[in-house]
PDB file of N, CA and C in Angstrom:
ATOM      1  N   UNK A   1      69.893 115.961  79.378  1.00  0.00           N
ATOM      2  CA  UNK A   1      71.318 115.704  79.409  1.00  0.00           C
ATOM      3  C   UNK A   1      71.608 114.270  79.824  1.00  0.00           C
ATOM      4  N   UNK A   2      70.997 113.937  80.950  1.00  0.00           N
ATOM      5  CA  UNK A   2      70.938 112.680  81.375  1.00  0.00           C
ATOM      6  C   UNK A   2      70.962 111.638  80.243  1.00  0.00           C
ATOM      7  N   UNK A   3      70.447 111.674  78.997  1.00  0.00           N
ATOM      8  CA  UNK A   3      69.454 110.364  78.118  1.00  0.00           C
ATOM      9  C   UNK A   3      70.709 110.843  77.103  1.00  0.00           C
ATOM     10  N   UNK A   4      71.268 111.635  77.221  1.00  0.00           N
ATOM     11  CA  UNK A   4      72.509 112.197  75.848  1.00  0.00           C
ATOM     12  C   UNK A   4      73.653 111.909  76.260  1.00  0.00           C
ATOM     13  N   UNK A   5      74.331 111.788  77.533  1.00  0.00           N
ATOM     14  CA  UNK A   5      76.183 111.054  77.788  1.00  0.00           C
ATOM     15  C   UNK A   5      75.558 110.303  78.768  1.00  0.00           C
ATOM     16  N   UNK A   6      77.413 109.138  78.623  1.00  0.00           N
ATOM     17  CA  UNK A   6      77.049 107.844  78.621  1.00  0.00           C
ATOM     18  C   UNK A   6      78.145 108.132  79.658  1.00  0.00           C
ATOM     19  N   UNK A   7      78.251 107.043  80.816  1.00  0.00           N
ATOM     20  CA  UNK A   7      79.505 106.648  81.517  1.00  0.00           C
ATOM     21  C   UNK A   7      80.715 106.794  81.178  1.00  0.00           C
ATOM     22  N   UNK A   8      81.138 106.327  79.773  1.00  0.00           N
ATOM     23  CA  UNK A   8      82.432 106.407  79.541  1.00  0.00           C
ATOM     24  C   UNK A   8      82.595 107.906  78.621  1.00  0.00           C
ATOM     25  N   UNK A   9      81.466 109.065  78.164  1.00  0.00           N
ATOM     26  CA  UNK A   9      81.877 110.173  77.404  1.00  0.00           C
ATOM     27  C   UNK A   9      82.011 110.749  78.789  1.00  0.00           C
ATOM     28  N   UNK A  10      81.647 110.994  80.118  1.00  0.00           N
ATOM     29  CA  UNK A  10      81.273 111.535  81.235  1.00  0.00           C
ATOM     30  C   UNK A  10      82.611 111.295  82.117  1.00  0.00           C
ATOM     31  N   UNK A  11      83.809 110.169  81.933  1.00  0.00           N
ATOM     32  CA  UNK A  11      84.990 109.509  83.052  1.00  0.00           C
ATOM     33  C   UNK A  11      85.827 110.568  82.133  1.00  0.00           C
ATOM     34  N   UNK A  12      86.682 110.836  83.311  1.00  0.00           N
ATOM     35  CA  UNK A  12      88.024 111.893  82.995  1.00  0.00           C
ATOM     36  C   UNK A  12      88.470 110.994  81.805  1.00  0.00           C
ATOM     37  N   UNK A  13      90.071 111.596  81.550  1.00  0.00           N
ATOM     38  CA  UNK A  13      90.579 110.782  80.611  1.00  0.00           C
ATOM     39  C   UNK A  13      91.411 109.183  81.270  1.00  0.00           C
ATOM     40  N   UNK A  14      91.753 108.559  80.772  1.00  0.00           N
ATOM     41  CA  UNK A  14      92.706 107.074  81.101  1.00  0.00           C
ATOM     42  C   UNK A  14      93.578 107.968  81.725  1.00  0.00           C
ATOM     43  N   UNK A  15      94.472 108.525  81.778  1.00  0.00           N
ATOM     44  CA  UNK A  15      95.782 109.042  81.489  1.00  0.00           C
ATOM     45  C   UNK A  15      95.421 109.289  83.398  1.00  0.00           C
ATOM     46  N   UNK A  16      94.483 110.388  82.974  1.00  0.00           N
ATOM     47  CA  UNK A  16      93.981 110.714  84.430  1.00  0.00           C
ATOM     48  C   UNK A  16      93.769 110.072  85.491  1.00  0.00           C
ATOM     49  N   UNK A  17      93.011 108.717  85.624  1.00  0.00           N
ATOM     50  CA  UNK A  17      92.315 107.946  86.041  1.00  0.00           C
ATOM     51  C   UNK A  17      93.846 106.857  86.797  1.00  0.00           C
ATOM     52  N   UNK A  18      94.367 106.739  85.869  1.00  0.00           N
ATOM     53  CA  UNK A  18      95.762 105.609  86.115  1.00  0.00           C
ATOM     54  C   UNK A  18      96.564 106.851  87.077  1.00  0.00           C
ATOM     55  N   UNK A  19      96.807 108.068  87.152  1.00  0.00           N
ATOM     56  CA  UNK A  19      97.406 109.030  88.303  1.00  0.00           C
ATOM     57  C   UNK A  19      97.130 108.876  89.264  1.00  0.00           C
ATOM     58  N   UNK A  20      95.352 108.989  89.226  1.00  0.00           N
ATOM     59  CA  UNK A  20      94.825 108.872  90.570  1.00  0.00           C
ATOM     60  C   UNK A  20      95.021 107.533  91.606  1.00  0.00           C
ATOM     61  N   UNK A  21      94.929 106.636  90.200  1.00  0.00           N
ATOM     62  CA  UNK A  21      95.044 104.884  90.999  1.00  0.00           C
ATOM     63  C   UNK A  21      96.185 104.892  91.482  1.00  0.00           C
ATOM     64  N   UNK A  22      97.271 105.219  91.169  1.00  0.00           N
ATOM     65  CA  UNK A  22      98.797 105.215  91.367  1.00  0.00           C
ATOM     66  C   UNK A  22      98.932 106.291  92.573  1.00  0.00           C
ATOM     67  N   UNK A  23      98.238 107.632  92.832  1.00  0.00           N
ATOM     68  CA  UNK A  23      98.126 108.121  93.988  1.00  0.00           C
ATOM     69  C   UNK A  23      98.047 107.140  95.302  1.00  0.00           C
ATOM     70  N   UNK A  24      96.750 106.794  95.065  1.00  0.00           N
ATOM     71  CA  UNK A  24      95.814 105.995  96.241  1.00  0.00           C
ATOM     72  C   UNK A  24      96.389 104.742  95.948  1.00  0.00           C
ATOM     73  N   UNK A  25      96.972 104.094  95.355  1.00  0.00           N
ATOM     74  CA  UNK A  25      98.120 102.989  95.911  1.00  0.00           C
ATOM     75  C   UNK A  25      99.312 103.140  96.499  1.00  0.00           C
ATOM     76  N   UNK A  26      99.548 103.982  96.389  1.00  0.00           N
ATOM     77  CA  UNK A  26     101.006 104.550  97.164  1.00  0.00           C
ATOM     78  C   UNK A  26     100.341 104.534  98.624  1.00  0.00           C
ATOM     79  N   UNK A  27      99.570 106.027  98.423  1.00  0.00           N
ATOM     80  CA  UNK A  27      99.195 106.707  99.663  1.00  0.00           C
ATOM     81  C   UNK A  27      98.017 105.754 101.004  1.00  0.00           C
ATOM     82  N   UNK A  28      97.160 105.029 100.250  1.00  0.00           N
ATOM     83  CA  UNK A  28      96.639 103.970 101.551  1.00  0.00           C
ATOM     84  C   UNK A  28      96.917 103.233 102.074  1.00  0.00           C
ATOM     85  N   UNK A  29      97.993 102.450 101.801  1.00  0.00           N
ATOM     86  CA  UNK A  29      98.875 101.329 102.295  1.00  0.00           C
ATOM     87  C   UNK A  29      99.118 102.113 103.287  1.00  0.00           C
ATOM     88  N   UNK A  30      99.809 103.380 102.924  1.00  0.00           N
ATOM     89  CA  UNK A  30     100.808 103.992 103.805  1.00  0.00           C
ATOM     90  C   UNK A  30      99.946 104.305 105.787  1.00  0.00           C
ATOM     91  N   UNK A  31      98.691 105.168 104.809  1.00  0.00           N
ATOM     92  CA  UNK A  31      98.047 105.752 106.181  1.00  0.00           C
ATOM     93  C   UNK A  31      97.177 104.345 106.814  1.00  0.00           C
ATOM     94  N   UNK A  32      97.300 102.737 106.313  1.00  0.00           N
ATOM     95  CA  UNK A  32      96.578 101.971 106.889  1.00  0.00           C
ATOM     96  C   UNK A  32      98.246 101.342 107.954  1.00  0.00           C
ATOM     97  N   UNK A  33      98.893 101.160 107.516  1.00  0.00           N
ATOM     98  CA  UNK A  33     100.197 100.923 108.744  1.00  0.00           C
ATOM     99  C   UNK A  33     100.519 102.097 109.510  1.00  0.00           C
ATOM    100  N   UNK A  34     100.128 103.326 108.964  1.00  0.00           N
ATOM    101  CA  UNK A  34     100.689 104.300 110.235  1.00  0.00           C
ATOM    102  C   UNK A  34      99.276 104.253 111.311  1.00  0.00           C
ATOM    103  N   UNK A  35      98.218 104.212 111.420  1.00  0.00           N
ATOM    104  CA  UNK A  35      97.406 104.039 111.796  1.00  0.00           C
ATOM    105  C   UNK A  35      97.329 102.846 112.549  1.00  0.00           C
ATOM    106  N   UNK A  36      97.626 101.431 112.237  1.00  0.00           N
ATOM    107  CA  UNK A  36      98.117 100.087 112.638  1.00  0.00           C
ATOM    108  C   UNK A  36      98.920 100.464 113.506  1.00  0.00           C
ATOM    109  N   UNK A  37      99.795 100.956 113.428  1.00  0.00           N
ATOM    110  CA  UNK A  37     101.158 101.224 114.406  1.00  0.00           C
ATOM    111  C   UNK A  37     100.858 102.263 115.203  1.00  0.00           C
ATOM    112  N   UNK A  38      99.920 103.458 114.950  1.00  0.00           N
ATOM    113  CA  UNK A  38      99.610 104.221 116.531  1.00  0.00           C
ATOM    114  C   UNK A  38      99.217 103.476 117.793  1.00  0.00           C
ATOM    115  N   UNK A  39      97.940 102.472 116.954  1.00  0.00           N
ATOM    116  CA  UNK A  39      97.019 101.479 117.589  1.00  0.00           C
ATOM    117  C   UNK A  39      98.214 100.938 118.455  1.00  0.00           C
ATOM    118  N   UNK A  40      99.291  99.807 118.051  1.00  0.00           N
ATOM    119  CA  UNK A  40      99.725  99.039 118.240  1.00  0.00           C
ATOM    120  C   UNK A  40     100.296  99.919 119.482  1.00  0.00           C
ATOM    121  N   UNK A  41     101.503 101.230 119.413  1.00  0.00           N
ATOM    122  CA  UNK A  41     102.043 101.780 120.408  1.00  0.00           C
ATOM    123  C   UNK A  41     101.469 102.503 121.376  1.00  0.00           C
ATOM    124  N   UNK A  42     100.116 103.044 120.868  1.00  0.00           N
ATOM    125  CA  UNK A  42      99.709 103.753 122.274  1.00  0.00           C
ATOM    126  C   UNK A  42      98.127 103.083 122.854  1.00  0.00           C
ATOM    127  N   UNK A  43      98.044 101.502 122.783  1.00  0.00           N
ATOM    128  CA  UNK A  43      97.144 100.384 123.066  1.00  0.00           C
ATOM    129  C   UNK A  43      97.462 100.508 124.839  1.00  0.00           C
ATOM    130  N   UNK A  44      96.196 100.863 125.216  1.00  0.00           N
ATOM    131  CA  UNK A  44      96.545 100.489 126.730  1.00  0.00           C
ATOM    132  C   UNK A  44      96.685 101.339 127.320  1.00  0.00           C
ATOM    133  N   UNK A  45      97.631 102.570 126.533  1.00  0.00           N
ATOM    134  CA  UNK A  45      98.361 104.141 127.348  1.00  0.00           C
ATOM    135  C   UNK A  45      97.486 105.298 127.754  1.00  0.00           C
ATOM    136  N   UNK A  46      96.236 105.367 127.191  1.00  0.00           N
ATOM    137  CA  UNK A  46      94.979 106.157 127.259  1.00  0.00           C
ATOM    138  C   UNK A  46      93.990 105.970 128.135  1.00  0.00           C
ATOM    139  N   UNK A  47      93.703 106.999 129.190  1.00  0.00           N
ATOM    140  CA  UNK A  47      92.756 106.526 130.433  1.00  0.00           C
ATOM    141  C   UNK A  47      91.689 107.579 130.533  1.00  0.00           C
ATOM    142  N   UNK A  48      90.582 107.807 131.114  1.00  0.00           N
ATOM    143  CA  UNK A  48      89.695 108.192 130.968  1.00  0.00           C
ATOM    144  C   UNK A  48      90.273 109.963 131.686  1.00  0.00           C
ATOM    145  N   UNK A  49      89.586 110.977 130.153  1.00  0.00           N
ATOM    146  CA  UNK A  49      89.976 112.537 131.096  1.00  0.00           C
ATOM    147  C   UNK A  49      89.512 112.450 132.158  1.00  0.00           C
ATOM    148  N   UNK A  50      90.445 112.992 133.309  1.00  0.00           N
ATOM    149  CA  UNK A  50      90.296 113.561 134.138  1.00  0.00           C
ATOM    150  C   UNK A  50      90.903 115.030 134.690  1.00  0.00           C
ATOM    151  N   UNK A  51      90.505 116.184 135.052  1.00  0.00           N
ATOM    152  CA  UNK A  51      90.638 117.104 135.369  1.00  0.00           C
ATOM    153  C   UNK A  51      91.356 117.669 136.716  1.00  0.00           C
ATOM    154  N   UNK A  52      91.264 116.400 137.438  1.00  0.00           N
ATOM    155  CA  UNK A  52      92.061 116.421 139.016  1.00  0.00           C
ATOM    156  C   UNK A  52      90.716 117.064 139.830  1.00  0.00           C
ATOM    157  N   UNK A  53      90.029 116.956 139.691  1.00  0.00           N
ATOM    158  CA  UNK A  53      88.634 117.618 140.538  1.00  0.00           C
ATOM    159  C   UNK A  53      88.098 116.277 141.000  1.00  0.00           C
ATOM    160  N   UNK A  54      87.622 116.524 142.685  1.00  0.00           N
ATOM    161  CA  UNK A  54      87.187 115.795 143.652  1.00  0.00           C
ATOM    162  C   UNK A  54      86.025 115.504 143.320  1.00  0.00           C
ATOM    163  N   UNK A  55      85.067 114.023 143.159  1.00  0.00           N
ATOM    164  CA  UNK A  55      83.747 114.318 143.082  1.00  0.00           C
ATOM    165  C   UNK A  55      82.867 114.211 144.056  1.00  0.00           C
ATOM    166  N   UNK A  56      83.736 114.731 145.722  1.00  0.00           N
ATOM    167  CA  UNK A  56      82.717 115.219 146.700  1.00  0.00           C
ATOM    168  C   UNK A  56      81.925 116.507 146.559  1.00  0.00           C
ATOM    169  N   UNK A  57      81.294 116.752 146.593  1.00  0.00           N
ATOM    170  CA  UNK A  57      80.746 118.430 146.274  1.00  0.00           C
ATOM    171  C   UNK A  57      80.823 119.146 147.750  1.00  0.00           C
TER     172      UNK A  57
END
């Protein structure tokens, strides 16, 4: 099967391919600034768990 289709008999159709690109251009921009902007607002606000337990034994 391998030595019988080629790259391009094997790729979805165009039609298909231009949906997906148009998906993932919309959609990564998006989750790379919401992600940017968690960073940005909760930078600093996060401290190591603690449980409120003494570590005298």
């Amino acid at each position: 099967m391998i030595d019988r289709l080629t790259v391009w008999q094997a790729a979805a159709a165009h039609e298909s391919l231009v949906f997906i690109f148009v998906g993932v251009a919309i959609t990564l921009p998006v989750i790379i600034v919401d992600t940017v902007n968690m960073y940005r607002v909760f930078w600093g606000r996060a401290s190591t768990l603690s449980y409120g337990l003494a570590d005298d034994h």
